[in-house]
N, C-alpha and C. Protein backbone atom coordinates (compact mmCIF):
# COMPACT_ATOMS: atom_id res chain seq x y z
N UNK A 1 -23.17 -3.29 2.96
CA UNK A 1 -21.94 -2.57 2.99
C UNK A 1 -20.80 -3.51 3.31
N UNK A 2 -21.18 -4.74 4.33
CA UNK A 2 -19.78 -5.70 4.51
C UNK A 2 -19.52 -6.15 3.24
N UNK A 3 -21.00 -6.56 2.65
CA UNK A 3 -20.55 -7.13 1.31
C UNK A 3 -19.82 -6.92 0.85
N UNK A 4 -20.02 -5.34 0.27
CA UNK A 4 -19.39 -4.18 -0.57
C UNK A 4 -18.02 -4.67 -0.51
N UNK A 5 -17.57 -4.58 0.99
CA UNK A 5 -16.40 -4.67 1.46
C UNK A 5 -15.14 -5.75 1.30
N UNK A 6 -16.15 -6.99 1.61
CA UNK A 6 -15.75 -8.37 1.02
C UNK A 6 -15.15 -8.54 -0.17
N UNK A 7 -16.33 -8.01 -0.60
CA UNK A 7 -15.95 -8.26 -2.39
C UNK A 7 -15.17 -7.20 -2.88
N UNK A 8 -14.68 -6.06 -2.26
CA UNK A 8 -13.86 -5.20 -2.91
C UNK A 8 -12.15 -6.02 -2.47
N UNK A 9 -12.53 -6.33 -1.11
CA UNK A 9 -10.97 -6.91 -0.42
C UNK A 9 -10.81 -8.32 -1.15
N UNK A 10 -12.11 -8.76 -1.88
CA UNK A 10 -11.67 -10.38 -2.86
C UNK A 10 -11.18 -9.89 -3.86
N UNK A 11 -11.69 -8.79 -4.54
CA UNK A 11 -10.72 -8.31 -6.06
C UNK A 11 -9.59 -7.84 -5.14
N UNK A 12 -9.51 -7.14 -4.49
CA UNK A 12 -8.23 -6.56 -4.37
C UNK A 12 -6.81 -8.00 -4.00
N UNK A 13 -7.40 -8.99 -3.04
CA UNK A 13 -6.60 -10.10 -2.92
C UNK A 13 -6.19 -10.52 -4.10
N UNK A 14 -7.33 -11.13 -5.26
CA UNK A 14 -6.61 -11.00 -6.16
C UNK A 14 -5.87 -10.55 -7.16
N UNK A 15 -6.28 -9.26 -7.48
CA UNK A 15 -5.80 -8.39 -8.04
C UNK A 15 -3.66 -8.78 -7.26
N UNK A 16 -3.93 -8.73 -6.32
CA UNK A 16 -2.50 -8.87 -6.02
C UNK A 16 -1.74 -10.65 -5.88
N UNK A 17 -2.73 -11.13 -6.08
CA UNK A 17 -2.04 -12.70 -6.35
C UNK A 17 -2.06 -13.26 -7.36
N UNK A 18 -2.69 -12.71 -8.48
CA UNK A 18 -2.44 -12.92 -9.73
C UNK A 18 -1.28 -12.45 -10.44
N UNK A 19 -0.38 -10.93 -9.97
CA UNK A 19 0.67 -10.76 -10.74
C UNK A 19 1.91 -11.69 -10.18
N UNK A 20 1.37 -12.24 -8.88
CA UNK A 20 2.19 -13.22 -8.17
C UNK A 20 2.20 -14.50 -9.10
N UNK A 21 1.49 -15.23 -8.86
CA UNK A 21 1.24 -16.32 -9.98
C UNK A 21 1.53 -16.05 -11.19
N UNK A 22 1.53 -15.10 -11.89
CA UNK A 22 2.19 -14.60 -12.83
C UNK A 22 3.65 -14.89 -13.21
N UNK A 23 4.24 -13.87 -12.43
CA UNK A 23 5.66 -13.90 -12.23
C UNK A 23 6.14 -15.19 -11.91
N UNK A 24 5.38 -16.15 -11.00
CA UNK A 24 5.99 -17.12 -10.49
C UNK A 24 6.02 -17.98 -12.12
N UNK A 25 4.81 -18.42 -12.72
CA UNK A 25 4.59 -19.02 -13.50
C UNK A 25 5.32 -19.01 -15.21
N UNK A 26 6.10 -17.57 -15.07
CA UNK A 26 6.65 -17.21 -16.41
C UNK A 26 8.11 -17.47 -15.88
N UNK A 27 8.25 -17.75 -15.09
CA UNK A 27 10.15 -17.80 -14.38
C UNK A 27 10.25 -19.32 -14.71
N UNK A 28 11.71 -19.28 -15.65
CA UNK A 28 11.64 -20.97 -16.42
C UNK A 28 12.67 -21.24 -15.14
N UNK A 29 12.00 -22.58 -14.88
CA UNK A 29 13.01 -23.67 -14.03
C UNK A 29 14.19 -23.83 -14.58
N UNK A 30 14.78 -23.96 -13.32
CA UNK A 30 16.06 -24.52 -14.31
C UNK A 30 16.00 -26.29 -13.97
N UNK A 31 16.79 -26.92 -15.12
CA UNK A 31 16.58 -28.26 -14.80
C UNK A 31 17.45 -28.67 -14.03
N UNK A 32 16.99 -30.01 -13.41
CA UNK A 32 17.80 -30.42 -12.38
C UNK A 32 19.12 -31.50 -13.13
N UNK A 33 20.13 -31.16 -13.09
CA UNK A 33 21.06 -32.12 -13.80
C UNK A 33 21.94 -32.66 -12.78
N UNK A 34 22.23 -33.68 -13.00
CA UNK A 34 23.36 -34.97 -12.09
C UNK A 34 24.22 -34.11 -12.32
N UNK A 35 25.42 -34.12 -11.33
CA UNK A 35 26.96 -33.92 -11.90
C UNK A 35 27.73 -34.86 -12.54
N UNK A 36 28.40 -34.58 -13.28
CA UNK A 36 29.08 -35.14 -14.55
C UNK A 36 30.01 -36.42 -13.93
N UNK A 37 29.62 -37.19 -14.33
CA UNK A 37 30.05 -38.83 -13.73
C UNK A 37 31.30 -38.62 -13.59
N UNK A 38 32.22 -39.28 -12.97
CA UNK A 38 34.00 -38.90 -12.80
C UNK A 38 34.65 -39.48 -13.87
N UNK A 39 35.51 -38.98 -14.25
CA UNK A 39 36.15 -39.70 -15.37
C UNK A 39 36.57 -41.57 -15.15
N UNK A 40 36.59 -42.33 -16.00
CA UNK A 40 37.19 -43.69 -15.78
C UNK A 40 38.60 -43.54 -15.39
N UNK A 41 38.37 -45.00 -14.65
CA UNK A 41 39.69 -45.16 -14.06
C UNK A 41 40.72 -45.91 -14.44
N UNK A 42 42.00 -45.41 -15.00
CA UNK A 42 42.69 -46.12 -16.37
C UNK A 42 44.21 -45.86 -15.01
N UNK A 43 44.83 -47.33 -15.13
CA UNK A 43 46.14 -47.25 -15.05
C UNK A 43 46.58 -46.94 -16.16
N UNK A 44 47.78 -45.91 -15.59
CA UNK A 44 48.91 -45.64 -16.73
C UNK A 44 49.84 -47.00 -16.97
N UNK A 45 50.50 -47.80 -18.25
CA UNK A 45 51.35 -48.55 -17.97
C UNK A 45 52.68 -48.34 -17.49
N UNK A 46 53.22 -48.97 -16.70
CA UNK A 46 54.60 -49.02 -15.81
C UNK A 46 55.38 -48.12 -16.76
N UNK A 47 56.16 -47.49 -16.45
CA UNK A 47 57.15 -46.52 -17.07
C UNK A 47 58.30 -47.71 -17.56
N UNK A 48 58.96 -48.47 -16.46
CA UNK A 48 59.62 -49.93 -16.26
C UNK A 48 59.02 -50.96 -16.21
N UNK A 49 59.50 -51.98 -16.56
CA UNK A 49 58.89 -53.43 -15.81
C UNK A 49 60.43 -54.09 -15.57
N UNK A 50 60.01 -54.02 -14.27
CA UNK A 50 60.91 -54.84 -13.62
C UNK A 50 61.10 -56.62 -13.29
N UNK A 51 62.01 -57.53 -14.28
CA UNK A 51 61.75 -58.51 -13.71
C UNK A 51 61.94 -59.31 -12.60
N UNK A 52 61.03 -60.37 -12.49
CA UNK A 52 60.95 -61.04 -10.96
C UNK A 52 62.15 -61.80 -11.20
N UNK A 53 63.01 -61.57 -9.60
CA UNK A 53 64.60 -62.33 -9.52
C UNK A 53 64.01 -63.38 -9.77
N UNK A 54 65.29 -63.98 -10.38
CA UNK A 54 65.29 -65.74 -10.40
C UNK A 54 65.36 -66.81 -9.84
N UNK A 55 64.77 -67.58 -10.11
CA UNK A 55 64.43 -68.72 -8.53
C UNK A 55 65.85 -68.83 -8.67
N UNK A 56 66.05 -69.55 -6.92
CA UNK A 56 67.09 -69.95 -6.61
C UNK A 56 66.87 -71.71 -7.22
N UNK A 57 68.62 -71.74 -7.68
CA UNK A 57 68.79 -73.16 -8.21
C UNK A 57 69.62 -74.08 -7.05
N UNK A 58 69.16 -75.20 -6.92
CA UNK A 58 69.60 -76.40 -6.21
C UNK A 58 70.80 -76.40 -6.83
N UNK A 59 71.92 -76.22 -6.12
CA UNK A 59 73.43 -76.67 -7.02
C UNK A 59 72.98 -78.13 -7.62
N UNK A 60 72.71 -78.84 -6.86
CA UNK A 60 72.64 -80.13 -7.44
C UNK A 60 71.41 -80.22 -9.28
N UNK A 61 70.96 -78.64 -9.04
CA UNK A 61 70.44 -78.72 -10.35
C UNK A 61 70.80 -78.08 -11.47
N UNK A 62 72.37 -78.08 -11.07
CA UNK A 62 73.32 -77.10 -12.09
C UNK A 62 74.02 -78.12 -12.85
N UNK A 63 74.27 -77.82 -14.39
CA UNK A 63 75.23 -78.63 -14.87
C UNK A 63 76.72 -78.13 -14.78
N UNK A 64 77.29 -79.47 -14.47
CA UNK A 64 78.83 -79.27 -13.89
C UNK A 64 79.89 -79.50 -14.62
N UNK A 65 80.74 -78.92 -15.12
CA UNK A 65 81.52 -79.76 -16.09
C UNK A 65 82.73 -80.64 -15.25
N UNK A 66 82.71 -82.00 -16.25
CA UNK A 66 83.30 -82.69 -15.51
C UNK A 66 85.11 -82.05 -14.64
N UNK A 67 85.06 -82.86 -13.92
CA UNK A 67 86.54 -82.22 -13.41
C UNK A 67 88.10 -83.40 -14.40
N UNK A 68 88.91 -83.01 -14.76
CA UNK A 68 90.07 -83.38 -15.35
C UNK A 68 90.18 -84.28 -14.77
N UNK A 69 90.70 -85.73 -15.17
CA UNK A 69 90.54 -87.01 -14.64
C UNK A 69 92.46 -86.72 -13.36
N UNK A 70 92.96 -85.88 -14.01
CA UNK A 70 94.49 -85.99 -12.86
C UNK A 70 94.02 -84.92 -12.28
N UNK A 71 93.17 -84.38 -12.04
CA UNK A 71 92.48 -83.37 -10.63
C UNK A 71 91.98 -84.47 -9.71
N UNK A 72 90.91 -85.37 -10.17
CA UNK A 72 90.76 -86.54 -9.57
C UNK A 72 91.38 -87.07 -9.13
N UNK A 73 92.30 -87.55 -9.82
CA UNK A 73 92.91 -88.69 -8.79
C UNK A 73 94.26 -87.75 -8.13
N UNK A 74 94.94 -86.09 -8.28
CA UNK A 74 95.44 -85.66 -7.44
C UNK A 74 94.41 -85.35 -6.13
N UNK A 75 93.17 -85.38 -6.15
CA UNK A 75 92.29 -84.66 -4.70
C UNK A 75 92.64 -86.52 -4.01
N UNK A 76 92.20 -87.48 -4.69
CA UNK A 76 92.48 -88.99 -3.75
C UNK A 76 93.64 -88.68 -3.60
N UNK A 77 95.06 -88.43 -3.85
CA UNK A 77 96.02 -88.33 -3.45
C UNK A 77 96.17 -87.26 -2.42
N UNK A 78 96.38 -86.64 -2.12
CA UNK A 78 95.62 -85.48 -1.16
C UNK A 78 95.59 -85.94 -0.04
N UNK A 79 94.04 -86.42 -0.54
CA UNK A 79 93.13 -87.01 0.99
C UNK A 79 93.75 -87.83 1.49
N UNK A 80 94.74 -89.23 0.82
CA UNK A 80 94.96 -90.18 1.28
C UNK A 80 96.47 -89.76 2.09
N UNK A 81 97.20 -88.67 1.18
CA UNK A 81 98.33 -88.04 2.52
C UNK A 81 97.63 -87.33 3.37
N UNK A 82 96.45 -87.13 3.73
CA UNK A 82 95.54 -86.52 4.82
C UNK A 82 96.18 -85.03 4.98
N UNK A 83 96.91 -84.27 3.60
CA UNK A 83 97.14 -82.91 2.90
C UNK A 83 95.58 -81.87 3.34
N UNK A 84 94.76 -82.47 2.74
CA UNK A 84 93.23 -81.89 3.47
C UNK A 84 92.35 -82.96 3.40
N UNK A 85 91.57 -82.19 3.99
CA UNK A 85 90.11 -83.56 4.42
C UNK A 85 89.12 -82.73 5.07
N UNK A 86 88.00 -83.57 4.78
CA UNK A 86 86.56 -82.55 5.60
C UNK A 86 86.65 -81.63 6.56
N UNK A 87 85.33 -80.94 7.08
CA UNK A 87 85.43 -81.21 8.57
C UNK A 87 83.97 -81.04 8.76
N UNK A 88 83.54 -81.51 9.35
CA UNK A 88 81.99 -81.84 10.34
C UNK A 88 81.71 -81.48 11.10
N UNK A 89 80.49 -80.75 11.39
CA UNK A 89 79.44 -79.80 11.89
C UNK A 89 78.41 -80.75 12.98
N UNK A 90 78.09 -80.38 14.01
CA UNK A 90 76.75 -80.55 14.65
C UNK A 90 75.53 -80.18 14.55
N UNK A 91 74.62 -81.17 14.41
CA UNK A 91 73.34 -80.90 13.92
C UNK A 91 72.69 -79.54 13.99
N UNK A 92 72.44 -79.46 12.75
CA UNK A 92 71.64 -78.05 12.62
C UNK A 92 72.49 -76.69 13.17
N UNK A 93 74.05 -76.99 12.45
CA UNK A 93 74.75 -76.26 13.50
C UNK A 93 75.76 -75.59 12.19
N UNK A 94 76.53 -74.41 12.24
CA UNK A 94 77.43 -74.21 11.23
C UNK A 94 78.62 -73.68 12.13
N UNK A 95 79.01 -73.52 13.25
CA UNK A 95 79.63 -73.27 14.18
C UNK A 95 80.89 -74.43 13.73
N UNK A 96 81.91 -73.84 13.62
CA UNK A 96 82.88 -74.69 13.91
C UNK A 96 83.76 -75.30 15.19
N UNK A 97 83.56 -76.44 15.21
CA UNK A 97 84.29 -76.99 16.52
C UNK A 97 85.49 -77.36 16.55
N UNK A 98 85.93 -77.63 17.79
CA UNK A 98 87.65 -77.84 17.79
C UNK A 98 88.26 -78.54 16.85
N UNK A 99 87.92 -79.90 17.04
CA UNK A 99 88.30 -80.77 15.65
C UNK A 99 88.10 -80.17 14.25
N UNK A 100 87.23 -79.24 14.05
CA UNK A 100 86.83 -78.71 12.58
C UNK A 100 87.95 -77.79 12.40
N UNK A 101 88.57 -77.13 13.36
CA UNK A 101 89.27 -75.44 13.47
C UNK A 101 91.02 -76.09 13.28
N UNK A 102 91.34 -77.24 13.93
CA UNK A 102 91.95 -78.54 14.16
C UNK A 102 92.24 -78.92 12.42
N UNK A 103 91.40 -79.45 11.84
CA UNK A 103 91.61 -79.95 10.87
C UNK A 103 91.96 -78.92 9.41
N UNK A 104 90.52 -77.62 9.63
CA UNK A 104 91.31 -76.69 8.59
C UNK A 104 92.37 -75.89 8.68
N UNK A 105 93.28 -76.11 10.18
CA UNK A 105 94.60 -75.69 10.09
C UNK A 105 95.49 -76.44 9.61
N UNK A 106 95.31 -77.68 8.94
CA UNK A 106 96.08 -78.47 8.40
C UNK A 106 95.93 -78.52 6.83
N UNK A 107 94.12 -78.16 6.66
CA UNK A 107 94.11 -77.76 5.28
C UNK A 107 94.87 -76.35 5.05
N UNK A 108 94.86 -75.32 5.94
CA UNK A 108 95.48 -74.22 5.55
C UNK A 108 97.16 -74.08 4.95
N UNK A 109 97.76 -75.13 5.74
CA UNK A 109 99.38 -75.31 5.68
C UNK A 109 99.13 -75.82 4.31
N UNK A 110 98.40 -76.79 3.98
CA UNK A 110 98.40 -77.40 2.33
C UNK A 110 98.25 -75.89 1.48
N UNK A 111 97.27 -75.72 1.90
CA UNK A 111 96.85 -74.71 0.68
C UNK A 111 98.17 -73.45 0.49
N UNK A 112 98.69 -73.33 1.68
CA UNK A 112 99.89 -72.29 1.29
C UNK A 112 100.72 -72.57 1.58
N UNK A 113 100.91 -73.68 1.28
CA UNK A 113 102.17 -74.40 0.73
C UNK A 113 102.60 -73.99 -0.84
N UNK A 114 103.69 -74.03 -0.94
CA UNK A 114 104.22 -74.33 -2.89
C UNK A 114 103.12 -75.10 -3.87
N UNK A 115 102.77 -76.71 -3.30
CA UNK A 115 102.33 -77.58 -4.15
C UNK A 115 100.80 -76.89 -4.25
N UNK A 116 100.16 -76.93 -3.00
CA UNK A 116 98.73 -76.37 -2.77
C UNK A 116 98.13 -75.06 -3.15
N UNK A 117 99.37 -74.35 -3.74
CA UNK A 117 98.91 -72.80 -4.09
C UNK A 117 98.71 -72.65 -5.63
N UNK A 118 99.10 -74.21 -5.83
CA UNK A 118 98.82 -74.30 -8.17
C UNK A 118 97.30 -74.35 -8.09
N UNK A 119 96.56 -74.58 -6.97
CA UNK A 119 95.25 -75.11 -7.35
C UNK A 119 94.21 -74.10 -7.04
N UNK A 120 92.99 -74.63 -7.73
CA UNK A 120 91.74 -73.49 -7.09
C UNK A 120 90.90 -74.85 -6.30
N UNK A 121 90.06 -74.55 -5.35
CA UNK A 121 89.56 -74.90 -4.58
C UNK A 121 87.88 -75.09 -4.63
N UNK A 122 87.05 -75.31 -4.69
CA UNK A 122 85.70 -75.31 -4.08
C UNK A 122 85.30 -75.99 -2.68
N UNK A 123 84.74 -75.44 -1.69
CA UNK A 123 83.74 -75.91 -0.86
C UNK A 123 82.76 -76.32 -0.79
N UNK A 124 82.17 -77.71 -0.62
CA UNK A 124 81.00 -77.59 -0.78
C UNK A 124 80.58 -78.23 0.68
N UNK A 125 79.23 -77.29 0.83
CA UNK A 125 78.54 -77.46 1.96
C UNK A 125 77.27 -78.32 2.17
N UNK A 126 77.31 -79.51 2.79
CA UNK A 126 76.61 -80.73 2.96
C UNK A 126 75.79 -80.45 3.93
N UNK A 127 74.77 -81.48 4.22
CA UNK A 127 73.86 -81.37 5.02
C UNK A 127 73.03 -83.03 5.54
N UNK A 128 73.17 -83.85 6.34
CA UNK A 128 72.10 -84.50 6.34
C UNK A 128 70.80 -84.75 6.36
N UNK A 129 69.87 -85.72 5.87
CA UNK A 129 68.63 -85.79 5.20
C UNK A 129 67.41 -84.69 6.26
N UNK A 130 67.66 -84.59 7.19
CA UNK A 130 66.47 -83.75 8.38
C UNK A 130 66.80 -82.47 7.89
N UNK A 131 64.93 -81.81 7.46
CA UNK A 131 65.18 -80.27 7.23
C UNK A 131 64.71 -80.71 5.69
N UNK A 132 64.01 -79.27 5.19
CA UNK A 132 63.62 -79.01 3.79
C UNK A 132 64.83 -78.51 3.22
N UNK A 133 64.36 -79.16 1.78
CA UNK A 133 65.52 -78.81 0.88
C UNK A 133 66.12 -77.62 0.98
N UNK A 134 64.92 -76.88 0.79
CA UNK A 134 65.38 -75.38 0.91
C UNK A 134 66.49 -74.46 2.37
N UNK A 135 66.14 -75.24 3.13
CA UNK A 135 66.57 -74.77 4.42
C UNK A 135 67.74 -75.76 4.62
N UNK A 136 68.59 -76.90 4.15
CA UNK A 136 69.60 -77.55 3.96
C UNK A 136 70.13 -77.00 2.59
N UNK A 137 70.04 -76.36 1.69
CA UNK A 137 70.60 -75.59 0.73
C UNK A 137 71.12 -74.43 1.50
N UNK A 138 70.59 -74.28 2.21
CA UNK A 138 71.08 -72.51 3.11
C UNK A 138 72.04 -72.76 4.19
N UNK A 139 71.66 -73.93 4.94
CA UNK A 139 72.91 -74.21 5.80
C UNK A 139 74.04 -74.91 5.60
N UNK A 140 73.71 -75.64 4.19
CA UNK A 140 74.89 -76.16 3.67
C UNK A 140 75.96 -74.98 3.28
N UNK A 141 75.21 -73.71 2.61
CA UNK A 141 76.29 -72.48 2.26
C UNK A 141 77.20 -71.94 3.31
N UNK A 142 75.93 -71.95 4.24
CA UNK A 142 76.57 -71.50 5.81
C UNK A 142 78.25 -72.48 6.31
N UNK A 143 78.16 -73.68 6.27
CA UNK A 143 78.94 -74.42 6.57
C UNK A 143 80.16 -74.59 6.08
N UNK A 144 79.92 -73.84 4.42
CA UNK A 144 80.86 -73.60 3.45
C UNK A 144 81.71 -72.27 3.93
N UNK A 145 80.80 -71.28 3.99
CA UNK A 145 81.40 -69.98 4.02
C UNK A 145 82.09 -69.84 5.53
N UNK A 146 81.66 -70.63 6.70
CA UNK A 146 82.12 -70.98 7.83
C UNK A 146 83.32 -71.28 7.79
N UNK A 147 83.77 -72.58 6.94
CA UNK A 147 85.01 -73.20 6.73
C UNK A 147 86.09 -72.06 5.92
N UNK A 148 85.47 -70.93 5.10
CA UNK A 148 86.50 -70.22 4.31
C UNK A 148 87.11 -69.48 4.82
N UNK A 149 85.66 -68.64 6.00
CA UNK A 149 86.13 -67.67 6.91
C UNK A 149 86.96 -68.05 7.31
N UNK A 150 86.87 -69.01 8.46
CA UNK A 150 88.38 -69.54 9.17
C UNK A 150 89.80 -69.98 8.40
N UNK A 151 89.67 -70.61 7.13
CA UNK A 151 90.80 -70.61 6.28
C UNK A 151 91.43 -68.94 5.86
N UNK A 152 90.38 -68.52 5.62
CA UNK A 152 91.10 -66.72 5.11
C UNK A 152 91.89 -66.06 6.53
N UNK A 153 91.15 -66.75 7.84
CA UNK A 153 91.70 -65.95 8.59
C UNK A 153 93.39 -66.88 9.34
N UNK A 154 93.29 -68.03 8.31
CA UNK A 154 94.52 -68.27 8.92
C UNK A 154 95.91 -68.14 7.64
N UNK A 155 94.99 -67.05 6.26
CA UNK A 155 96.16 -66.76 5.82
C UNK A 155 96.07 -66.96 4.22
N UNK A 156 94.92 -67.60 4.15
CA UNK A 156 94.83 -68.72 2.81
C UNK A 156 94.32 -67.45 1.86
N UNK A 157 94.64 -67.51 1.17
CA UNK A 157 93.79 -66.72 0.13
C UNK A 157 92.83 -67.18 -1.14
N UNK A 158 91.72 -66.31 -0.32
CA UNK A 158 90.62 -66.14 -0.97
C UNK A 158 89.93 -66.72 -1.69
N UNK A 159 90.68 -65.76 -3.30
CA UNK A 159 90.49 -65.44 -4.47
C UNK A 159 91.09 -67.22 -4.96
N UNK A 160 91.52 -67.83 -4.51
CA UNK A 160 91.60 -69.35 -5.07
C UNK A 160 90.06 -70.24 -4.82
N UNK A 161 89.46 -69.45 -3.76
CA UNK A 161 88.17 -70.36 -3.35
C UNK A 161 87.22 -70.20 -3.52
N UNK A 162 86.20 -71.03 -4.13
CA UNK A 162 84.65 -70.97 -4.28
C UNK A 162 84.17 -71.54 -2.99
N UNK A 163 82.57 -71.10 -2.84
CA UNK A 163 81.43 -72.22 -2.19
C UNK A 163 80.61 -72.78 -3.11
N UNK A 164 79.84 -73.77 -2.60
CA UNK A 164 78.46 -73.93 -3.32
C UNK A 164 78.11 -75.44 -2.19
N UNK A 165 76.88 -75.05 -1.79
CA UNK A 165 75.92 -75.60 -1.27
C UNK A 165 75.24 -77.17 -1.84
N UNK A 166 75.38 -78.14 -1.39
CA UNK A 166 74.40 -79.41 -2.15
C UNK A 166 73.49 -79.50 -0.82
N UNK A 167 73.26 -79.07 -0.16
CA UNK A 167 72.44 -79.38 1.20
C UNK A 167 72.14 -80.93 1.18
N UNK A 168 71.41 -81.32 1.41
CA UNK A 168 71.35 -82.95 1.70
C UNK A 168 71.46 -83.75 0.08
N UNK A 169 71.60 -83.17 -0.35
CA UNK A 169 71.23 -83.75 -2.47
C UNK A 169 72.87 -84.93 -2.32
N UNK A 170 73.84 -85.01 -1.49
CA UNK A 170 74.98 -85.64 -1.71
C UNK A 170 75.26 -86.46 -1.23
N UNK A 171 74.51 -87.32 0.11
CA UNK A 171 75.00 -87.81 0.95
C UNK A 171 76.28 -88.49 0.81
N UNK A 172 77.10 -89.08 1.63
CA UNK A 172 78.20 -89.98 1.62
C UNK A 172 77.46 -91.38 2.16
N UNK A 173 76.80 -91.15 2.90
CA UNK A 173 75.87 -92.51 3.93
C UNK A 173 74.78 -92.50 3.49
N UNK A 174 73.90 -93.21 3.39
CA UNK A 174 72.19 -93.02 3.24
C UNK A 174 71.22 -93.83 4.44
N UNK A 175 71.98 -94.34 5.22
CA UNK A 175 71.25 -94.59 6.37
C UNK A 175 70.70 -93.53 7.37
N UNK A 176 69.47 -94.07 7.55
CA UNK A 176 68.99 -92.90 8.68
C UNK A 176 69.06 -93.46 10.22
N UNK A 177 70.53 -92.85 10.17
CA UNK A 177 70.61 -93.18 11.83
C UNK A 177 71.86 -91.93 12.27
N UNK A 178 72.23 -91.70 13.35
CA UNK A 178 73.37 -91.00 14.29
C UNK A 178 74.24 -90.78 13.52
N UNK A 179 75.06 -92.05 13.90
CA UNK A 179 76.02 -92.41 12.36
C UNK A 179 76.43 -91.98 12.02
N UNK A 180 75.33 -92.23 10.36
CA UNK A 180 75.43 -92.09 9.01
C UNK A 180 75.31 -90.45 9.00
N UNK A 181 74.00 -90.27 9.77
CA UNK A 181 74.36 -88.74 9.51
C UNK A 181 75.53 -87.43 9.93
N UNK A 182 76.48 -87.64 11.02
CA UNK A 182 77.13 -87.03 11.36
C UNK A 182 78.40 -86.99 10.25
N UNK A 183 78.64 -87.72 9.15
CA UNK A 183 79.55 -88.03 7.92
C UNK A 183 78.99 -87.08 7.35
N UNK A 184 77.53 -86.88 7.14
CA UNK A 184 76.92 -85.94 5.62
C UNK A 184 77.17 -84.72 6.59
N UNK A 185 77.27 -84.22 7.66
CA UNK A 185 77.30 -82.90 7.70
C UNK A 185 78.58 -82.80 7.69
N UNK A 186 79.28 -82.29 6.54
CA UNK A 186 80.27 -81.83 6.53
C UNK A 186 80.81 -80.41 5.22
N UNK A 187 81.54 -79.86 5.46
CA UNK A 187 82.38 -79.06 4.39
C UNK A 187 83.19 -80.23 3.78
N UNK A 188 83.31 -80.12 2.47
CA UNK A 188 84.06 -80.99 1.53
C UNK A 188 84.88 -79.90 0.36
N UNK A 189 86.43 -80.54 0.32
CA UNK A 189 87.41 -80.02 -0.16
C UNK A 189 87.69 -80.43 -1.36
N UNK A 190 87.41 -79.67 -2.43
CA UNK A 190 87.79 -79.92 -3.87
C UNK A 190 88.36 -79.72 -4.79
N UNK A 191 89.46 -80.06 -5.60
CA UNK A 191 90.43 -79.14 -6.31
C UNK A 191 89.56 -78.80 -7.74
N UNK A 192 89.32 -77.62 -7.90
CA UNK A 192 88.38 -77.36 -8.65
C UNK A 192 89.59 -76.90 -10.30
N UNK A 193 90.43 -76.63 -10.31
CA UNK A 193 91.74 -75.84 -11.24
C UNK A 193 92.82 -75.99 -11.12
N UNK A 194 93.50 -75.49 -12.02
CA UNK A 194 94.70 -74.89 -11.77
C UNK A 194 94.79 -73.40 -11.81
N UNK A 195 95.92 -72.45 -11.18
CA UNK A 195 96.26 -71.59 -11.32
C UNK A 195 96.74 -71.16 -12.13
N UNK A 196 96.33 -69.98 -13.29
CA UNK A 196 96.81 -69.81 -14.68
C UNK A 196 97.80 -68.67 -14.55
């Protein structure tokens, strides 16, 4: 009778795990799929292209046109009535000193004067040999625009005056000593025109 029993509760087990296996076995998998790779990665091109500023040029690597041979020899005439003349800076310095403030008040009386107001002017700002080019190109401007400031503020106008920088590219001396170098640092006065 356990038998009986056994074997009725083994059909009946299966009887009920077969429609299991069944069902399980007719249910389609689904496959396993990756997700869809990301799209590539594409710069758009620049809407603009902007170009890269332009190196800075060494005045001394500018071509100059010559100056009128009676501009020449009116700036030696000039200098030699001491009408204008330099003025000179302390090392590594663009500060103007007494003698410098001294001297472009004497260039100022020239320049607005009658005779001194036919002309146009350039500054150029010197430098002796100590220091990279680059960094004597910058304080040579300094030394320039130093000297204008104080001319504009004693009256001179302006619009007659340029700068431009030779940083050490000019010397007057080429010795390397005290000296020689306290000559190259200077602002230098140039009759660049006439007034049209």
């Amino acid at each position: 009778m356990l038998k009986m029993d056994l074997k009725r509760m083994g059909v009946a087990v299966c009887v009920a795990v077969i429609p299991l296996l069944l069902v399980s076995g007719c249910k389609k998998e689904q496959p396993v799929t990756a997700p869809p790779p990301p799209p590539p990665v594409t710069t758009a091109p620049p809407t603009e292209t902007v170009p890269p500023p332009p190196p800075v040029t060494p005045a001394s690597d500018m071509t100059e046109a010559p100056r009128p041979k009676d501009l020449s020899e009116l700036q030696d005439e000039f200098e030699r009535q001491g009408l204008i003349g330099d003025v000179f800076f302390d090392f590594d310095k663009y500060e103007l000193r007494a003698d410098a403030r001294d001297r472009l008040a004497k260039n100022a009386e020239f320049f607005n004067s009658e005779e001194g107001r036919k002309y146009t002017y350039t500054i150029e700002g010197h430098c002796d040999e100590r220091g990279t080019n680059e960094y004597n190109i910058a304080l040579g401007q300094r030394r320039a625009s130093s000297a204008l400031d104080y001319l504009t503020s004693l009256g001179v106008d302006r619009e007659r005056f340029k700068t431009i920088s030779y940083g050490e590219e000019r010397p007057v001396c080429t010795e390397s000593t005290e000296a020689c170098w306290q000559r190259n640092r200077r602002a230098h006065f140039v009759l660049s025109g006439r007034v049209n």
